[in-house]
Protein backbone atom coordinates (compact mmCIF):
# COMPACT_ATOMS: atom_id res chain seq x y z
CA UNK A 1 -42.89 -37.17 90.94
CA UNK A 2 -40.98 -34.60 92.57
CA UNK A 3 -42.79 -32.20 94.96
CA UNK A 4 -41.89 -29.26 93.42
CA UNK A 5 -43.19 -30.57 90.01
CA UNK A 6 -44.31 -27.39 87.74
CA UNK A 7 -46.66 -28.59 84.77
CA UNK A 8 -44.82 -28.60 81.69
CA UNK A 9 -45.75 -26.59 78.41
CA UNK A 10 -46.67 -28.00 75.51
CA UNK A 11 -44.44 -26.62 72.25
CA UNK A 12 -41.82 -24.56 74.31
CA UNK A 13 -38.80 -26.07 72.11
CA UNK A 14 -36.89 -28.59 72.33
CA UNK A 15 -35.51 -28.74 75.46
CA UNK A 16 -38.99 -29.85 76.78
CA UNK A 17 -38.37 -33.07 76.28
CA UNK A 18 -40.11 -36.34 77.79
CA UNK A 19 -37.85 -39.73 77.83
CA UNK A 20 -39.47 -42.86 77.83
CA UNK A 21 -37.46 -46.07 79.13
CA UNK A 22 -38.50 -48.58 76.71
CA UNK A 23 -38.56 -48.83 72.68
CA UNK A 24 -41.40 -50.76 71.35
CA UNK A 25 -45.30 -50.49 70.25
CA UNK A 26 -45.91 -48.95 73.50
CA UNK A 27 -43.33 -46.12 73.60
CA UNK A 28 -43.66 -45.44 69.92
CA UNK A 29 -47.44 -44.43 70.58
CA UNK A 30 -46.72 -42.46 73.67
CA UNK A 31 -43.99 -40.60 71.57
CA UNK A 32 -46.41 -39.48 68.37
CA UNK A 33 -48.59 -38.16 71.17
CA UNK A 34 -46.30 -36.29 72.69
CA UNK A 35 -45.15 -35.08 69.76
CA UNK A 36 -48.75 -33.97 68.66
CA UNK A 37 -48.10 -31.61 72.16
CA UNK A 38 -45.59 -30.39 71.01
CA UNK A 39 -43.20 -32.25 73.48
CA UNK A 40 -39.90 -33.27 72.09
CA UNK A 41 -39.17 -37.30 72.96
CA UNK A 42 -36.15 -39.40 74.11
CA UNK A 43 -36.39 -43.26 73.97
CA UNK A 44 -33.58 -45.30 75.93
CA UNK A 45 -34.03 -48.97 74.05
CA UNK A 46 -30.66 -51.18 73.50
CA UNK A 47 -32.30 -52.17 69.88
CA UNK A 48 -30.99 -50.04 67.00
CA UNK A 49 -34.50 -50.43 65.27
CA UNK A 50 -36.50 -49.78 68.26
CA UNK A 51 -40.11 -49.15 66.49
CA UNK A 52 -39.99 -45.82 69.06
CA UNK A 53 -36.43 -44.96 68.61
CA UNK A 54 -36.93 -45.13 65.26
CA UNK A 55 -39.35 -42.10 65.54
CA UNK A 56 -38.34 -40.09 68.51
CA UNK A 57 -36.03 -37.59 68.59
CA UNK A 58 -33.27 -38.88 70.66
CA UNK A 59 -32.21 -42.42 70.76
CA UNK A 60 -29.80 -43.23 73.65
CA UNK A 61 -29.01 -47.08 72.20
CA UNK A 62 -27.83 -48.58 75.26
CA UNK A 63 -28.74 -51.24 78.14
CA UNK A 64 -31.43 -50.55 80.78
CA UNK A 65 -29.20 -50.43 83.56
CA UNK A 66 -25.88 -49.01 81.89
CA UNK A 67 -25.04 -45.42 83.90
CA UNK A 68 -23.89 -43.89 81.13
CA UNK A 69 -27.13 -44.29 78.86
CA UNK A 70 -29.71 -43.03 82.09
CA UNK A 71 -27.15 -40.01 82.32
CA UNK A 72 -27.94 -39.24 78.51
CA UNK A 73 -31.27 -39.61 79.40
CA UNK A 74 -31.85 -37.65 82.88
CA UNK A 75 -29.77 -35.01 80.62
CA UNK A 76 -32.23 -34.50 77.66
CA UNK A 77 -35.38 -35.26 79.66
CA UNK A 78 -37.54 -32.95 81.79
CA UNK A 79 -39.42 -35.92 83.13
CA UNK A 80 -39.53 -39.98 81.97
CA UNK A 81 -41.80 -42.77 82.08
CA UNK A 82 -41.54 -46.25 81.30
CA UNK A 83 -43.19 -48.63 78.62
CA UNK A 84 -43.11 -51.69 80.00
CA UNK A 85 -43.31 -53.27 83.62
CA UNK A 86 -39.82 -55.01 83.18
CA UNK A 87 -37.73 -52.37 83.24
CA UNK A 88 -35.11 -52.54 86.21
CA UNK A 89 -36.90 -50.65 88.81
CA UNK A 90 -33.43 -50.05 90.02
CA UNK A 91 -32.97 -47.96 86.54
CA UNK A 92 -36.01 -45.70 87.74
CA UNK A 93 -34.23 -45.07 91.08
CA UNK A 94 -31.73 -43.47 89.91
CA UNK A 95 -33.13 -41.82 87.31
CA UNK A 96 -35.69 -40.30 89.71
CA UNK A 97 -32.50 -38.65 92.13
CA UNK A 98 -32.66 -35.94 89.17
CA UNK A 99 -35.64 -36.41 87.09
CA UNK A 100 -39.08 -36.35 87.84
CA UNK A 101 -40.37 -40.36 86.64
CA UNK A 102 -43.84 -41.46 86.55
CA UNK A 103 -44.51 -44.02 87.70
CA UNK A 104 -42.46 -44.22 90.56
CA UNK A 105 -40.28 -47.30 90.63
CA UNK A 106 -42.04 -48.46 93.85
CA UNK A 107 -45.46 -49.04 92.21
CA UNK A 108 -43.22 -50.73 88.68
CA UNK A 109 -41.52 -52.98 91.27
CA UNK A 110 -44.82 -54.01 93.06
CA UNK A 111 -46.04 -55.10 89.07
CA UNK A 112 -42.82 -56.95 89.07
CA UNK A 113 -43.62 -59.24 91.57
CA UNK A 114 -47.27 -61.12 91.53
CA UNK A 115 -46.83 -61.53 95.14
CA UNK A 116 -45.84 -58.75 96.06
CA UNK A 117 -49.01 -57.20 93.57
CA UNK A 118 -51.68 -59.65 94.95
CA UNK A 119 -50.63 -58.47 98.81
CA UNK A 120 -51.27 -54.97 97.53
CA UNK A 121 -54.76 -56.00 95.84
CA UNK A 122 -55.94 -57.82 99.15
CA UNK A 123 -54.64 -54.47 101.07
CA UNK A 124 -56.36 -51.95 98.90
CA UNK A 125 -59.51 -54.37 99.98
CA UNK A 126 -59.77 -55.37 96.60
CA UNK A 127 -60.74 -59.42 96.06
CA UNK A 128 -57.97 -61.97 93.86
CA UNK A 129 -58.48 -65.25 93.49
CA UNK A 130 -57.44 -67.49 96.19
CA UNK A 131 -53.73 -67.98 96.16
CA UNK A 132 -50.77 -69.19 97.81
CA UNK A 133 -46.90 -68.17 97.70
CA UNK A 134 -44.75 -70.82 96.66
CA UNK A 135 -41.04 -70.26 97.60
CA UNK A 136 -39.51 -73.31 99.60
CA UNK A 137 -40.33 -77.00 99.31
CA UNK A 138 -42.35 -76.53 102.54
CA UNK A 139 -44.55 -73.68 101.47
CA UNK A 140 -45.63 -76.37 98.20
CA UNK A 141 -46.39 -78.61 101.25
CA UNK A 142 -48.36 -76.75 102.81
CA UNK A 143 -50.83 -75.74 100.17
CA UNK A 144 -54.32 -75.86 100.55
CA UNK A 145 -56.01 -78.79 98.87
CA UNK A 146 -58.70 -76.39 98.03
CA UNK A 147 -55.93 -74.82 95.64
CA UNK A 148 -56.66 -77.14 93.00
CA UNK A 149 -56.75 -77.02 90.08
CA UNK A 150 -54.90 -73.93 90.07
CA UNK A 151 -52.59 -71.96 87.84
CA UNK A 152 -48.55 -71.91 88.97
CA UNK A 153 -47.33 -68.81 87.53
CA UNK A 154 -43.91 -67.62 88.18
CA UNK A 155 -43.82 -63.96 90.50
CA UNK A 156 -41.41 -62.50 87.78
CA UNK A 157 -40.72 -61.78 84.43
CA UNK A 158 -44.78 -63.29 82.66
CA UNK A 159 -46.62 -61.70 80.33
CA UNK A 160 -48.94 -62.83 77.37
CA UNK A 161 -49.02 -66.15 79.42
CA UNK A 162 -45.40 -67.27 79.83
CA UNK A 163 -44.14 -68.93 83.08
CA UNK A 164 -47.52 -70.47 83.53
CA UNK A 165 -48.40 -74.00 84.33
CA UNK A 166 -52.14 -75.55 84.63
CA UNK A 167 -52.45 -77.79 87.67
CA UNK A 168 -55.02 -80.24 88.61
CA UNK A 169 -53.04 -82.26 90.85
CA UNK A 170 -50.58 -82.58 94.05
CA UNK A 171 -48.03 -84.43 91.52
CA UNK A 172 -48.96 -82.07 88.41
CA UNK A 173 -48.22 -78.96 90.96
CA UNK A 174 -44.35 -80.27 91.95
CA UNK A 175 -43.88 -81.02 88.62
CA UNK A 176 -44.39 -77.78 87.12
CA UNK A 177 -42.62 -75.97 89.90
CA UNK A 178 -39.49 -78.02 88.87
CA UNK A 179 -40.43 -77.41 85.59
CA UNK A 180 -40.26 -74.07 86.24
CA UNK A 181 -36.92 -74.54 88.11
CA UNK A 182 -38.44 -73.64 91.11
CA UNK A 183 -37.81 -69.79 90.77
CA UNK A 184 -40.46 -68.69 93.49
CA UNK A 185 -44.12 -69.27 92.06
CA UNK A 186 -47.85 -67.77 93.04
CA UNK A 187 -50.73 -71.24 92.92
CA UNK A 188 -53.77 -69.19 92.24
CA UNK A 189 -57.36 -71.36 92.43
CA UNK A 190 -58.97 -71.85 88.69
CA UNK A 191 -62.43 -70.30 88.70
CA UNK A 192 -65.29 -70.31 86.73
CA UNK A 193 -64.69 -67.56 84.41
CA UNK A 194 -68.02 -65.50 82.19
CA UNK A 195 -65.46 -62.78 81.00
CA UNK A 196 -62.41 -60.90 81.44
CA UNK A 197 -62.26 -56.82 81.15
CA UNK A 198 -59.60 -54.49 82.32
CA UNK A 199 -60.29 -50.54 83.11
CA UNK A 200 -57.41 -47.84 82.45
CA UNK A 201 -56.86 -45.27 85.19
CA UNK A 202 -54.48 -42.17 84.88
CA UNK A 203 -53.78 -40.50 88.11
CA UNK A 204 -52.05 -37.24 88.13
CA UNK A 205 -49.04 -35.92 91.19
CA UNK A 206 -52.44 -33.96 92.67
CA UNK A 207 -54.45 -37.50 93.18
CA UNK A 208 -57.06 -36.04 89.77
CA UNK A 209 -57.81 -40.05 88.54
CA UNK A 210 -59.95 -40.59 85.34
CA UNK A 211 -60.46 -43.67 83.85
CA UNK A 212 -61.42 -44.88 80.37
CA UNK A 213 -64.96 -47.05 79.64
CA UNK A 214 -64.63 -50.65 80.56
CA UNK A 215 -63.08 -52.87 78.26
CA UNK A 216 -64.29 -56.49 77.72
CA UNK A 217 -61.20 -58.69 76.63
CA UNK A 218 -60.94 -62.27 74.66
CA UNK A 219 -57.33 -63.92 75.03
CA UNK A 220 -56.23 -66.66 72.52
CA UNK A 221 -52.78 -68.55 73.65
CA UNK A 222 -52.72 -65.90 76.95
CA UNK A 223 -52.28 -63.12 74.15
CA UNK A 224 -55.18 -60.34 73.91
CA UNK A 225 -56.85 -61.44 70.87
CA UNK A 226 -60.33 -58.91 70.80
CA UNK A 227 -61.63 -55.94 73.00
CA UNK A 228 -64.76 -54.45 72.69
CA UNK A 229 -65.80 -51.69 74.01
CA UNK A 230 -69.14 -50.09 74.09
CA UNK A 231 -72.37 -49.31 76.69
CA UNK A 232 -73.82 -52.89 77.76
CA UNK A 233 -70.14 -54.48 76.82
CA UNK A 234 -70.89 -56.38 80.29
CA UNK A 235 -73.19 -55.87 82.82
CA UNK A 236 -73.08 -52.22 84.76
CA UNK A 237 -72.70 -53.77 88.02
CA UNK A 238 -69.18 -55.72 87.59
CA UNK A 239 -68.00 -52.70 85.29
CA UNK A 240 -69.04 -50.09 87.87
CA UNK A 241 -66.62 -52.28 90.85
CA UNK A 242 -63.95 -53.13 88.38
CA UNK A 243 -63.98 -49.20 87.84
CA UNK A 244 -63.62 -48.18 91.96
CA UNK A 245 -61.34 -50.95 92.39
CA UNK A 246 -58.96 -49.70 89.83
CA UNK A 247 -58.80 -46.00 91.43
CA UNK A 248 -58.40 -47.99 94.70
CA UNK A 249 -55.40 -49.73 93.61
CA UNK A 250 -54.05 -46.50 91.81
CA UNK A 251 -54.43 -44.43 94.96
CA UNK A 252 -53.26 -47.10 97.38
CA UNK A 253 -49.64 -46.80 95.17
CA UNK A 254 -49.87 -43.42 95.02
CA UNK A 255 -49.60 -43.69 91.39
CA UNK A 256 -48.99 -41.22 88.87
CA UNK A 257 -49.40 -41.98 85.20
CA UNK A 258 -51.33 -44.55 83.25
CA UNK A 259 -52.41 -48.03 85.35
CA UNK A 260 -54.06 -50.79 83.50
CA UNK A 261 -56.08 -53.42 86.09
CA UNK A 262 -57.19 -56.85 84.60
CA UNK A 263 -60.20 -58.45 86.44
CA UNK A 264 -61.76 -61.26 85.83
CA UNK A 265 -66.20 -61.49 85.60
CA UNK A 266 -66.74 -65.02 87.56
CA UNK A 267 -69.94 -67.18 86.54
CA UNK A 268 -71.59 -66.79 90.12
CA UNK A 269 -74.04 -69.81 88.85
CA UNK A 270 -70.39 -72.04 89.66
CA UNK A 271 -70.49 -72.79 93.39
CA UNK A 272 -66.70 -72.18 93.12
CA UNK A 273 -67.57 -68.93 92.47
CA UNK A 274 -69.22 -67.88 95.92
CA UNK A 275 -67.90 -65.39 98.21
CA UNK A 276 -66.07 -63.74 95.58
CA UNK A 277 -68.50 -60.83 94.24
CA UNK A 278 -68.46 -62.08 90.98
CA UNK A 279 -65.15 -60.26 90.25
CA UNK A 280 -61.66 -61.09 90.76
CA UNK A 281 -58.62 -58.93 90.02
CA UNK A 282 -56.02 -60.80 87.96
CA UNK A 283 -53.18 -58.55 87.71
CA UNK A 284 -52.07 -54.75 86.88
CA UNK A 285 -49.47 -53.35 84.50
CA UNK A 286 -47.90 -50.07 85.25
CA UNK A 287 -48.36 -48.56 81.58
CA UNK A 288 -50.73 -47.99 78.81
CA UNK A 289 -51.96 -51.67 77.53
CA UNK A 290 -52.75 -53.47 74.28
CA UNK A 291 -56.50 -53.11 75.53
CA UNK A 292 -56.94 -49.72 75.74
CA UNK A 293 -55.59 -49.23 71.97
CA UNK A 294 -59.32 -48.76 70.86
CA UNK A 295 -59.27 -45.23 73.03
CA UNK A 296 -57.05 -43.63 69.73
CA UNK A 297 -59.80 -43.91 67.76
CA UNK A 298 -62.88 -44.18 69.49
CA UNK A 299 -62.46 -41.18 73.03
CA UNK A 300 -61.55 -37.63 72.60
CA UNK A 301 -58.79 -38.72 74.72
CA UNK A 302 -56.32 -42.07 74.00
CA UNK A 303 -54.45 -43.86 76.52
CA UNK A 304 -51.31 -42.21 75.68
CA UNK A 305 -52.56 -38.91 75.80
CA UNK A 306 -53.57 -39.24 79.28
CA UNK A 307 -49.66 -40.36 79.57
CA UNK A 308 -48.43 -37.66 78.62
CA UNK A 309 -50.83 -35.06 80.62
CA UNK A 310 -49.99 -37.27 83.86
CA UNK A 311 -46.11 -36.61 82.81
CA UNK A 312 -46.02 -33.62 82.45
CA UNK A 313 -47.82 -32.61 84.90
CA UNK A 314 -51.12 -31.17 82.92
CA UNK A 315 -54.98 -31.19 83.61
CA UNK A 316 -56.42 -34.57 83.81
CA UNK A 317 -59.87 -34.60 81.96
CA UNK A 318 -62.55 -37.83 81.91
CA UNK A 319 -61.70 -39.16 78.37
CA UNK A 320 -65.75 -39.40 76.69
CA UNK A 321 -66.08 -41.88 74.11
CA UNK A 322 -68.03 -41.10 70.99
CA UNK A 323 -67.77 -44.13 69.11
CA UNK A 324 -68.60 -47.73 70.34
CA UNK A 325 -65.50 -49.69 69.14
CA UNK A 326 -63.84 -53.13 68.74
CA UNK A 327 -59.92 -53.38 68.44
CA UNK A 328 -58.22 -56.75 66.81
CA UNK A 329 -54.45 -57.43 67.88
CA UNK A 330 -52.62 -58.20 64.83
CA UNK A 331 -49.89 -61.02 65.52
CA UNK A 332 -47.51 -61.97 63.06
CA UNK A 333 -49.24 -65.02 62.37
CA UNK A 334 -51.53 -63.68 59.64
CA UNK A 335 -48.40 -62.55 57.29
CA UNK A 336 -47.41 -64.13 54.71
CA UNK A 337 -43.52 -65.31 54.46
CA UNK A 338 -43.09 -64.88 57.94
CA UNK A 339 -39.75 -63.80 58.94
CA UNK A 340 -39.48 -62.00 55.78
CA UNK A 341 -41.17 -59.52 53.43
CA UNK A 342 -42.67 -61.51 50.98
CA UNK A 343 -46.00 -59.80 51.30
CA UNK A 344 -48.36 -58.60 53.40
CA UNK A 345 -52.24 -58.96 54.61
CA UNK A 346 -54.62 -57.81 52.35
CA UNK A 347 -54.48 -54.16 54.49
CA UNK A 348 -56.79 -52.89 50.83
CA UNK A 349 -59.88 -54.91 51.84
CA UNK A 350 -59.59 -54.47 55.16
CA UNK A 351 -59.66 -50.58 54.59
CA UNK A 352 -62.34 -50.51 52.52
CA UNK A 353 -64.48 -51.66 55.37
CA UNK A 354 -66.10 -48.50 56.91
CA UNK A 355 -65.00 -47.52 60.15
CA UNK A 356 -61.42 -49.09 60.13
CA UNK A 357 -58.41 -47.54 61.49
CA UNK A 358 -55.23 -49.65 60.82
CA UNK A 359 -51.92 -49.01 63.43
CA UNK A 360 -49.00 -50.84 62.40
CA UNK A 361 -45.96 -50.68 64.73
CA UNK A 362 -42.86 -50.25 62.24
CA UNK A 363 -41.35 -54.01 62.90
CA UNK A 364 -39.22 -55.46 60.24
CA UNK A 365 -40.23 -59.09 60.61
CA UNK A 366 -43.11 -60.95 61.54
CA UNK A 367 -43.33 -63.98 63.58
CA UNK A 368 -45.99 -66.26 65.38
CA UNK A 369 -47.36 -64.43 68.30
CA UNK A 370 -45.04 -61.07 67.54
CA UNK A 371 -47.39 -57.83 68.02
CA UNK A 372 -47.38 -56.40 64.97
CA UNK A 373 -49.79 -53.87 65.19
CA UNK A 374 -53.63 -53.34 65.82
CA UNK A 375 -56.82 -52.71 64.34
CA UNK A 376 -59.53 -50.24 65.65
CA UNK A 377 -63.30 -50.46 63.77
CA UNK A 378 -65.64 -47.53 64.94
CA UNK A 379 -69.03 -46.46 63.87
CA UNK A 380 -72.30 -45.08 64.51
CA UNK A 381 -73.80 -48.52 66.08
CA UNK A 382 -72.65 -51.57 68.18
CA UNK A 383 -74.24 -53.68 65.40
CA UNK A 384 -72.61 -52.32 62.68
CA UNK A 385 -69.15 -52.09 64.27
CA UNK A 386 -69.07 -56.08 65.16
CA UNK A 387 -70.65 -56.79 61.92
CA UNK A 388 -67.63 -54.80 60.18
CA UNK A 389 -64.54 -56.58 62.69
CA UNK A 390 -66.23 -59.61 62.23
CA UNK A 391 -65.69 -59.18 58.58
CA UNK A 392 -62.12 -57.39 58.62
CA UNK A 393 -61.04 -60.90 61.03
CA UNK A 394 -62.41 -63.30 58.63
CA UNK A 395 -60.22 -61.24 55.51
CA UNK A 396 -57.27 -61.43 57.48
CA UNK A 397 -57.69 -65.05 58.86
CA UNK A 398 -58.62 -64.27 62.58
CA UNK A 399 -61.24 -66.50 64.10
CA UNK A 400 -64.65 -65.26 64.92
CA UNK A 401 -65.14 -63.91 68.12
């Protein structure tokens, strides 16, 4: 953010206006919120049914990087953020030489790179799992037999588990890195895993960091699948590190905005697990994040309100939830006719479950492992709130969790 930042007020017209880089699930939720503030929105998305575009009021309809689409934007905006970690940090440069952006494109291009994000974890004195850079034919020489079995996972461009290989073996590991057309790679050691979580930090231009409750996290595929959220989710010792690391990592980027960290809970019965602390980072994403969904319905605060207060530039408050809550991630698997619009889930039963809050994201089509929206069960007890997802996933044909 620019140093001579001056908070922005809420419902001053319409040329307040906060631009988000990005057009999907992500954006479109940070736009109703601002919107709720009274901010006016821009989206810059190169899809003409963006699910944000669709409801912000400007859409410049053009390609991340094209100069005369960030022009339109730095023109209508006040300040911008980004939705995803993928968009051309170079984009964010020059947007930043006239606009306040959050988060800086420093921090998005340290996301962009998994080594470049692990050197930051092991300098913010926060533990990964062992690892080792794989660029040249040497460097996949050289690895450390104590490497294996290991993950291969590309340094750019994967998400929801793409560009990653399993590895038990010498053989298995060249393989995959010419599978992978040997596009440089991080080998990180497989450990025994008891759970994964993630925490959500928003740190303001001052250095004010809050952080939503812990979030305990079951992937199907490499896609988020469940997250549950409520006291005792995991045990307080794990949650309360995973917590201080996150700020850590925040502060050590000098972040501003919304910072989701991904850790994983090790089984410290495994000998593999020793040394460690019984909690590993994985990896961070320089946004609001399919796990912290739950916070719309169950804190006094969401995810992409705290967005929006660290963009423009307003009082950061510790989001309190009131509501222990379970969020399902609703994948265009469970439509009907996918591809088309020959029906729909069975959204009736679902809602007539107490406690459910459906959030659909405005997409046209549906398709295996597409996000199509979530859904966020609340209510009065942690008993009553798994008993009621447990029943909403078996309507909508989710497995059990």
């Amino acid at each position: 953010m620019m140093a001579d930042f001056q908070p922005l007020v809420p419902g001053a017209g319409p040329e307040i206006t906060l631009g988000v880089m990005g057009g999907g699930q992500l954006g479109r939720m940070f736009v109703h919120a601002a919107q709720q503030m009274g901010f006016f929105t821009a989206v810059l998305d190169p899809d003409a049914n963006s699910p944000a575009g669709r409801v912000s009021h400007h859409h410049i309809q053009t390609a991340y990087t094209d100069p005369e689409g960030l022009a339109k934007l730095a023109a209508v905006s006040f300040a911008i953020t980004t939705e995803f970690e993928n968009v051309p940090a170079q984009a964010l440069v020059e947007l930043a030489k006239s606009r306040p952006v959050a988060p800086a494109a420093s921090a998005v291009g340290i996301a962009q790179d998994r080594a470049a994000e692990k050197a930051h974890f092991v300098n913010c004195g926060v533990p990964c799992a062992p690892y080792a850079v794989i660029e040249t034919p040497a460097q996949l020489a050289a690895v450390a037999d104590n490497l294996l079995p290991g993950i291969l996972k590309t340094t750019r461009m994967g998400y929801d588990g793409k560009g990653q290989v399993r590895v038990t073996t010498r053989a298995e590991l060249a393989a995959a890195w010419d599978g992978l057309k040997q596009v440089p790679c991080v080998l990180e050691k497989m450990l025994p895993l008891a759970l994964e979580c993630s925490v959500l930090v928003a740190r303001g231009s001052d250095g004010s960091c809050v952080n939503l409750p812990v979030q305990r996290n079951l992937h199907r595929d490499g896609i988020l699948a469940v997250t549950e959220v409520y006291e005792g989710n995991l045990p307080a010792a794990p949650a309360e590190r995973a917590v201080a690391a996150a700020k850590s990592i925040a502060n050590g980027l000098q972040y501003v905005g919304v910072l989701c960290v991904e850790f994983f809970v090790l089984d410290e019965s495994n000998p593999a697990a020793a040394g460690l602390g019984g909690l590993v980072v994985n990896e961070m994403a320089p946004r609001p994040h399919n796990s912290g969904h739950y916070s719309m319905d169950a804190c006094d605060q969401s995810q992409f309100d705290l967005q929006v207060r660290t963009l423009a530039g307003l009082p950061l408050v510790q989001p309190r939830q009131h509501s222990p809550a379970i969020m399902l991630n609703l994948l265009g698997d469970i439509w009907p006719g996918q591809g088309s619009q020959d029906g729909a889930p069975p959204w009736a039963q679902v809602l007539a479950l107490p406690g459910t809050h459906l959030h659909l994201y405005g997409k046209s089509k549906a398709s295996k492992g597409r996000k199509m929206g979530h859904l966020n069960i609340t209510g009065p007890t942690v008993e009553q709130v798994r008993a009621t997802a447990l029943q909403a996933a078996k309507i909508l044909g989710i497995a059990a969790f």
